[in-house]
C-alpha atoms as a PDB file:
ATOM      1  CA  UNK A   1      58.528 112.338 138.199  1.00  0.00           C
ATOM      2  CA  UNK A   2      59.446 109.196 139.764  1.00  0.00           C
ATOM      3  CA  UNK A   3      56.826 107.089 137.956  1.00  0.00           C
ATOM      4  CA  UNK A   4      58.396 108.553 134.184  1.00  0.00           C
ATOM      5  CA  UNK A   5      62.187 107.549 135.759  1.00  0.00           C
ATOM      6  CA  UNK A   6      60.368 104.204 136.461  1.00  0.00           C
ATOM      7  CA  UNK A   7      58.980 103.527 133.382  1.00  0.00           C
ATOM      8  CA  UNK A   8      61.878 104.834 131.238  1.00  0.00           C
ATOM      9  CA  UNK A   9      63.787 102.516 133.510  1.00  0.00           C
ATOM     10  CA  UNK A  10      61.360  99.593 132.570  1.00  0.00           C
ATOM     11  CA  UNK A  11      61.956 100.660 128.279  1.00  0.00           C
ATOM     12  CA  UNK A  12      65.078 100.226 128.949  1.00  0.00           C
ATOM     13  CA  UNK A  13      65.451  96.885 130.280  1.00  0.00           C
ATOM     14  CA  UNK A  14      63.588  95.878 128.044  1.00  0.00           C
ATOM     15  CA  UNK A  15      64.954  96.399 125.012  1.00  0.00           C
ATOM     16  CA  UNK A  16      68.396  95.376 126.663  1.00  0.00           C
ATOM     17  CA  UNK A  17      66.197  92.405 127.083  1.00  0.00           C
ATOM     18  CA  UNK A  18      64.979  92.141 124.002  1.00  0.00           C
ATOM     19  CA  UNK A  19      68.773  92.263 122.411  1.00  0.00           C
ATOM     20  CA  UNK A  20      70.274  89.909 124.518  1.00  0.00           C
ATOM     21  CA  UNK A  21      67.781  87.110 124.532  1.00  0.00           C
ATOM     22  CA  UNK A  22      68.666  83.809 124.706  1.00  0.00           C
ATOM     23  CA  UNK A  23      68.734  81.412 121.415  1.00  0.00           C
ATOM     24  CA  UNK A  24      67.945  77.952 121.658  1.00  0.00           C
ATOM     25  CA  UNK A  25      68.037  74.437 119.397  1.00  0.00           C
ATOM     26  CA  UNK A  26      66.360  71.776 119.251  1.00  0.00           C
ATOM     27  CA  UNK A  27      65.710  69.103 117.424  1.00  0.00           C
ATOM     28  CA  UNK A  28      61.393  68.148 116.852  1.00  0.00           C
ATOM     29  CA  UNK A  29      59.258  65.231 116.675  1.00  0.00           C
ATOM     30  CA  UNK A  30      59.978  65.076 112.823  1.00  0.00           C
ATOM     31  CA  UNK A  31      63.826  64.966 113.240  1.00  0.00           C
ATOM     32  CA  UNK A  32      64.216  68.810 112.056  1.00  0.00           C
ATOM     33  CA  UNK A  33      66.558  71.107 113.312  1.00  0.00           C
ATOM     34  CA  UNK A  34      64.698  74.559 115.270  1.00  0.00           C
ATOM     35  CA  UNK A  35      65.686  77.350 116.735  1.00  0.00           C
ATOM     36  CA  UNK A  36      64.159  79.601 119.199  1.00  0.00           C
ATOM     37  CA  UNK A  37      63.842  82.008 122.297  1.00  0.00           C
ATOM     38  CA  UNK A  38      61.305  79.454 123.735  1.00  0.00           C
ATOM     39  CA  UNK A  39      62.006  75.993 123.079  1.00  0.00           C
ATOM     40  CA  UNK A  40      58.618  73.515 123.414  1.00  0.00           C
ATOM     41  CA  UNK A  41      60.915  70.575 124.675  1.00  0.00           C
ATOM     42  CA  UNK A  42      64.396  70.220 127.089  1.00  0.00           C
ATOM     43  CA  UNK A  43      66.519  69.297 127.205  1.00  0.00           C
ATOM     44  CA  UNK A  44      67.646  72.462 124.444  1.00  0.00           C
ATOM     45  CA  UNK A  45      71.184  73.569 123.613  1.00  0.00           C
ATOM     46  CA  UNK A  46      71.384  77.117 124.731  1.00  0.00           C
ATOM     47  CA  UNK A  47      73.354  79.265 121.497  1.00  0.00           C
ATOM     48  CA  UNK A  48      75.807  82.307 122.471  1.00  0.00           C
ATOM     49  CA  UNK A  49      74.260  84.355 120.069  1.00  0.00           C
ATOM     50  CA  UNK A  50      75.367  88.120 120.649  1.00  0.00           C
ATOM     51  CA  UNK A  51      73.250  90.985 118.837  1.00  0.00           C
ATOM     52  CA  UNK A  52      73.795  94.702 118.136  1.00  0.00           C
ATOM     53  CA  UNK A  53      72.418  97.579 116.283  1.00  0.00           C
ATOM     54  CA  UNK A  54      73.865  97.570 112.553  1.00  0.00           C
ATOM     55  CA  UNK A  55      75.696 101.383 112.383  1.00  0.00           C
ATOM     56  CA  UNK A  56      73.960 102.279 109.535  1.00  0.00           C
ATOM     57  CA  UNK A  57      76.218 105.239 108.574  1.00  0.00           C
ATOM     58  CA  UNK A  58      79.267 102.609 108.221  1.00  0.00           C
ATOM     59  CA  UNK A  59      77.197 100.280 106.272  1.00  0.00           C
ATOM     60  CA  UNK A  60      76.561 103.626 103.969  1.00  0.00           C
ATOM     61  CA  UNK A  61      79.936 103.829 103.621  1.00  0.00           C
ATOM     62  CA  UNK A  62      81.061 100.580 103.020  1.00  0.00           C
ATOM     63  CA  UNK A  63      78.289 100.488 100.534  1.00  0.00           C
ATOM     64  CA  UNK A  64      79.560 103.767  98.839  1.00  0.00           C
ATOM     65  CA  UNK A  65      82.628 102.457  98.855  1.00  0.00           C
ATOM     66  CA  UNK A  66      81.800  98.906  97.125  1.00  0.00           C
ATOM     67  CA  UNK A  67      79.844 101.264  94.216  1.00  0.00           C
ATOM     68  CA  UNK A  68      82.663 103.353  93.530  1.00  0.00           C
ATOM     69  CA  UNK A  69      85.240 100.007  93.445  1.00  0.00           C
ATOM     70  CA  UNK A  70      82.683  98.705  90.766  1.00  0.00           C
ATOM     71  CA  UNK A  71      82.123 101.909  88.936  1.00  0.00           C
ATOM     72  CA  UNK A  72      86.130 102.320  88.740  1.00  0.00           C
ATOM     73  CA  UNK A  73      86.356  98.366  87.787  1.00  0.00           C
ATOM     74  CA  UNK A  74      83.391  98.613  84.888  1.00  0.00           C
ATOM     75  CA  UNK A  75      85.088 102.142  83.470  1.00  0.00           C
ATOM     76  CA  UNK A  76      88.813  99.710  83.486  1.00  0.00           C
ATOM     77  CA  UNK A  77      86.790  97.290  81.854  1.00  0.00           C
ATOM     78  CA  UNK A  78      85.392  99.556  78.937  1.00  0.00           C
ATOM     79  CA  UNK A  79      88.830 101.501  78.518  1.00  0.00           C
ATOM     80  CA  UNK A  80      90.541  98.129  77.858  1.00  0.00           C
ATOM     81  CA  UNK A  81      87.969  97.047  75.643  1.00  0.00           C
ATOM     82  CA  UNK A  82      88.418 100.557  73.787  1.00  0.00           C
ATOM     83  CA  UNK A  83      92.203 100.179  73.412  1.00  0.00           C
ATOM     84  CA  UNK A  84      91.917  96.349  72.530  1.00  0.00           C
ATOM     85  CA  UNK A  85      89.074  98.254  69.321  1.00  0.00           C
ATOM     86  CA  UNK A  86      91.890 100.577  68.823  1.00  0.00           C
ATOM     87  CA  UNK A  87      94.829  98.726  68.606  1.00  0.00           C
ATOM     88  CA  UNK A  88      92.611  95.600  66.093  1.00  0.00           C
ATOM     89  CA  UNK A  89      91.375  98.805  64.026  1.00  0.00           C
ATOM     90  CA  UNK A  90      95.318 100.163  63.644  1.00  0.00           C
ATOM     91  CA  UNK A  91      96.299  96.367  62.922  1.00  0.00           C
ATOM     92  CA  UNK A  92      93.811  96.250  60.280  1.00  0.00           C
ATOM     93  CA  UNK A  93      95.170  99.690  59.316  1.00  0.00           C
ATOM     94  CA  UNK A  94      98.607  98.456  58.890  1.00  0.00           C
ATOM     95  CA  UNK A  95      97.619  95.051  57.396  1.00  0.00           C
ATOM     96  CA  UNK A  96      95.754  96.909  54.612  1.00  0.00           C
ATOM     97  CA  UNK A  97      98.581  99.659  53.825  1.00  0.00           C
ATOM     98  CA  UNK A  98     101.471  96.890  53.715  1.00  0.00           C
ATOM     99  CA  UNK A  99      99.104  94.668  51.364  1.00  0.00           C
ATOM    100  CA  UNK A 100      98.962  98.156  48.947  1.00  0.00           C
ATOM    101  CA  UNK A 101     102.499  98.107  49.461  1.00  0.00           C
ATOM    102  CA  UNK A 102     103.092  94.802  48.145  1.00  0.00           C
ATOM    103  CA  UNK A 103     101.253  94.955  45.378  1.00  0.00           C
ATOM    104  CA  UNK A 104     103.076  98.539  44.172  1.00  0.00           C
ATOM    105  CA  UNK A 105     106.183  97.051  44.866  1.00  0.00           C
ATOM    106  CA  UNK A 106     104.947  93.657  42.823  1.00  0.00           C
ATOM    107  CA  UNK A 107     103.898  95.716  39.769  1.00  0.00           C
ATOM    108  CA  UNK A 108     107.153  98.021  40.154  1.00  0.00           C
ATOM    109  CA  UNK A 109     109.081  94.749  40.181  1.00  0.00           C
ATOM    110  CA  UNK A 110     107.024  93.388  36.829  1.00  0.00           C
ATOM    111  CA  UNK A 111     107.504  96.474  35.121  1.00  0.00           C
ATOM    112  CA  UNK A 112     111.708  96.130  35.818  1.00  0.00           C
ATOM    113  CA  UNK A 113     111.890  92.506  34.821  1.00  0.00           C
ATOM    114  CA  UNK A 114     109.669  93.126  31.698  1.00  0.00           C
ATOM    115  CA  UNK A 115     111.438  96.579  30.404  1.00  0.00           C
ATOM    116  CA  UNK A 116     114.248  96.411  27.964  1.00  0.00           C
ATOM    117  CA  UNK A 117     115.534  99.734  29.168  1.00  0.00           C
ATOM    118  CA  UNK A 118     115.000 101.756  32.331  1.00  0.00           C
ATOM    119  CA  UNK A 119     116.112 105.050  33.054  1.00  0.00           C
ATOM    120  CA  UNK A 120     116.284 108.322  35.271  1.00  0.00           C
ATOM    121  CA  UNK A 121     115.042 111.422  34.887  1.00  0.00           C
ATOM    122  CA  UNK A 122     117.620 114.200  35.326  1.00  0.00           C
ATOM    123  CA  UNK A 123     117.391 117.856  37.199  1.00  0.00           C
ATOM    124  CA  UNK A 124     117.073 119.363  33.463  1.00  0.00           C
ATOM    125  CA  UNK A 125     114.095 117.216  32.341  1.00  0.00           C
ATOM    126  CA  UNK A 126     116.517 115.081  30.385  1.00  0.00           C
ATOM    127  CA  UNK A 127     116.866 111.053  30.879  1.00  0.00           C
ATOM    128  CA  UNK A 128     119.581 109.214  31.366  1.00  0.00           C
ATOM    129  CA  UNK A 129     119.291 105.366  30.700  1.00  0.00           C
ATOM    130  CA  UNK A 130     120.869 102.908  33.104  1.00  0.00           C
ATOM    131  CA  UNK A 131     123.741 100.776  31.738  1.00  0.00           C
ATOM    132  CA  UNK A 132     123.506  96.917  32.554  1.00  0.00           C
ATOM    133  CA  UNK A 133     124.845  96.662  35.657  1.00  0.00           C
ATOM    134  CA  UNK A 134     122.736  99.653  36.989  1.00  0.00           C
ATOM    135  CA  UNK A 135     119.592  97.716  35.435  1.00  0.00           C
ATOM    136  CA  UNK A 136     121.017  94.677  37.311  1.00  0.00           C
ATOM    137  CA  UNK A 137     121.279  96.393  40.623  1.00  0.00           C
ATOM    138  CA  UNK A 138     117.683  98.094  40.135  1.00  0.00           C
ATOM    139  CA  UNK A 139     115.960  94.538  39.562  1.00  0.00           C
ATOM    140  CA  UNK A 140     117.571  92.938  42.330  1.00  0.00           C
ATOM    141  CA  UNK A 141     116.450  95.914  44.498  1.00  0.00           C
ATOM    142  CA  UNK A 142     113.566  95.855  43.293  1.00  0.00           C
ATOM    143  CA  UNK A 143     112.803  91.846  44.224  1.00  0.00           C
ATOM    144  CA  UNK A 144     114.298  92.587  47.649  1.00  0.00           C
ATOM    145  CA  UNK A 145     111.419  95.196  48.208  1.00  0.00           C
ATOM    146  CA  UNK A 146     108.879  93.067  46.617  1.00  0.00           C
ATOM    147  CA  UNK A 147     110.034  89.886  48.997  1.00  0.00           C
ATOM    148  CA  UNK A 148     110.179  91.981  52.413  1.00  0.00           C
ATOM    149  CA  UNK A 149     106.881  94.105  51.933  1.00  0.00           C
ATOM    150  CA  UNK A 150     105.004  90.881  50.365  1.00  0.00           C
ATOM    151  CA  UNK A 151     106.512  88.695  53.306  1.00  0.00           C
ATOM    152  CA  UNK A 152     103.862  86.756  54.991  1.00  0.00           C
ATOM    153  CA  UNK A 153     100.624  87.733  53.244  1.00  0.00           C
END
């Protein structure tokens, strides 16, 4: 009994030892910088170098914790890149429908400018032709539709 109490006694001052040895530098015959528990020449600079056990369930964590952050940063990343798709797809969209736009409003603007007469159609299937000032106002409405929906392309 008192030899086990011994030698546990001895394992453990040992590997208290072992994790608070003494770190040394020197410098060699070549001029290098070295470091190490037994130094071949003094004088040595002794290091206060402290050691202890890594707590391997906080490093899981932290780790866990670092892969999440970049799991949640890559799935930002692809969700902007998705709405940035989105948003140039529904700009395309809208480019496309307001050049249709301009050209129905360009041929509805031709077709006032070139007819002689223009009318309405009534509730009764019967037309009514506009007098000269109504053809007047329709043309110039029509140009100001033409000029906004055609503006810029």
């Amino acid at each position: 009994m008192l030899r086990s109490s011994l030698s546990a006694l001895a394992l453990t001052l040992a590997v208290t030892a072992a994790a608070q040895a003494d770190v040394y530098k020197y410098v060699d015959a070549q001029g290098h910088v070295q470091y190490t528990d037994r130094p071949q020449t003094l004088p040595a600079e002794r290091l206060n170098i402290r050691s202890q056990k890594t707590d391997t369930v906080a490093l899981e964590e932290r780790t866990a914790a670092e892969r999440e952050r970049q799991e949640a940063a890559a799935k930002a990343r692809e969700e902007t890149i998705a709405r940035k798709a989105d948003a140039k797809a529904a700009a395309e969209l809208a480019a496309k429908d307001r050049a249709e736009r301009c050209v129905k409003a360009r041929e509805r603007y031709d077709s006032y400018i070139n007819s002689q007469r223009l009318y309405e159609t009534l509730p009764n299937g019967e037309r009514r032709y506009l007098t000269d000032a109504e053809l007047d106002r329709a043309r110039a409405s029509a140009k100001v539709s033409m000029d906004e929906l055609c503006k810029g392309l």
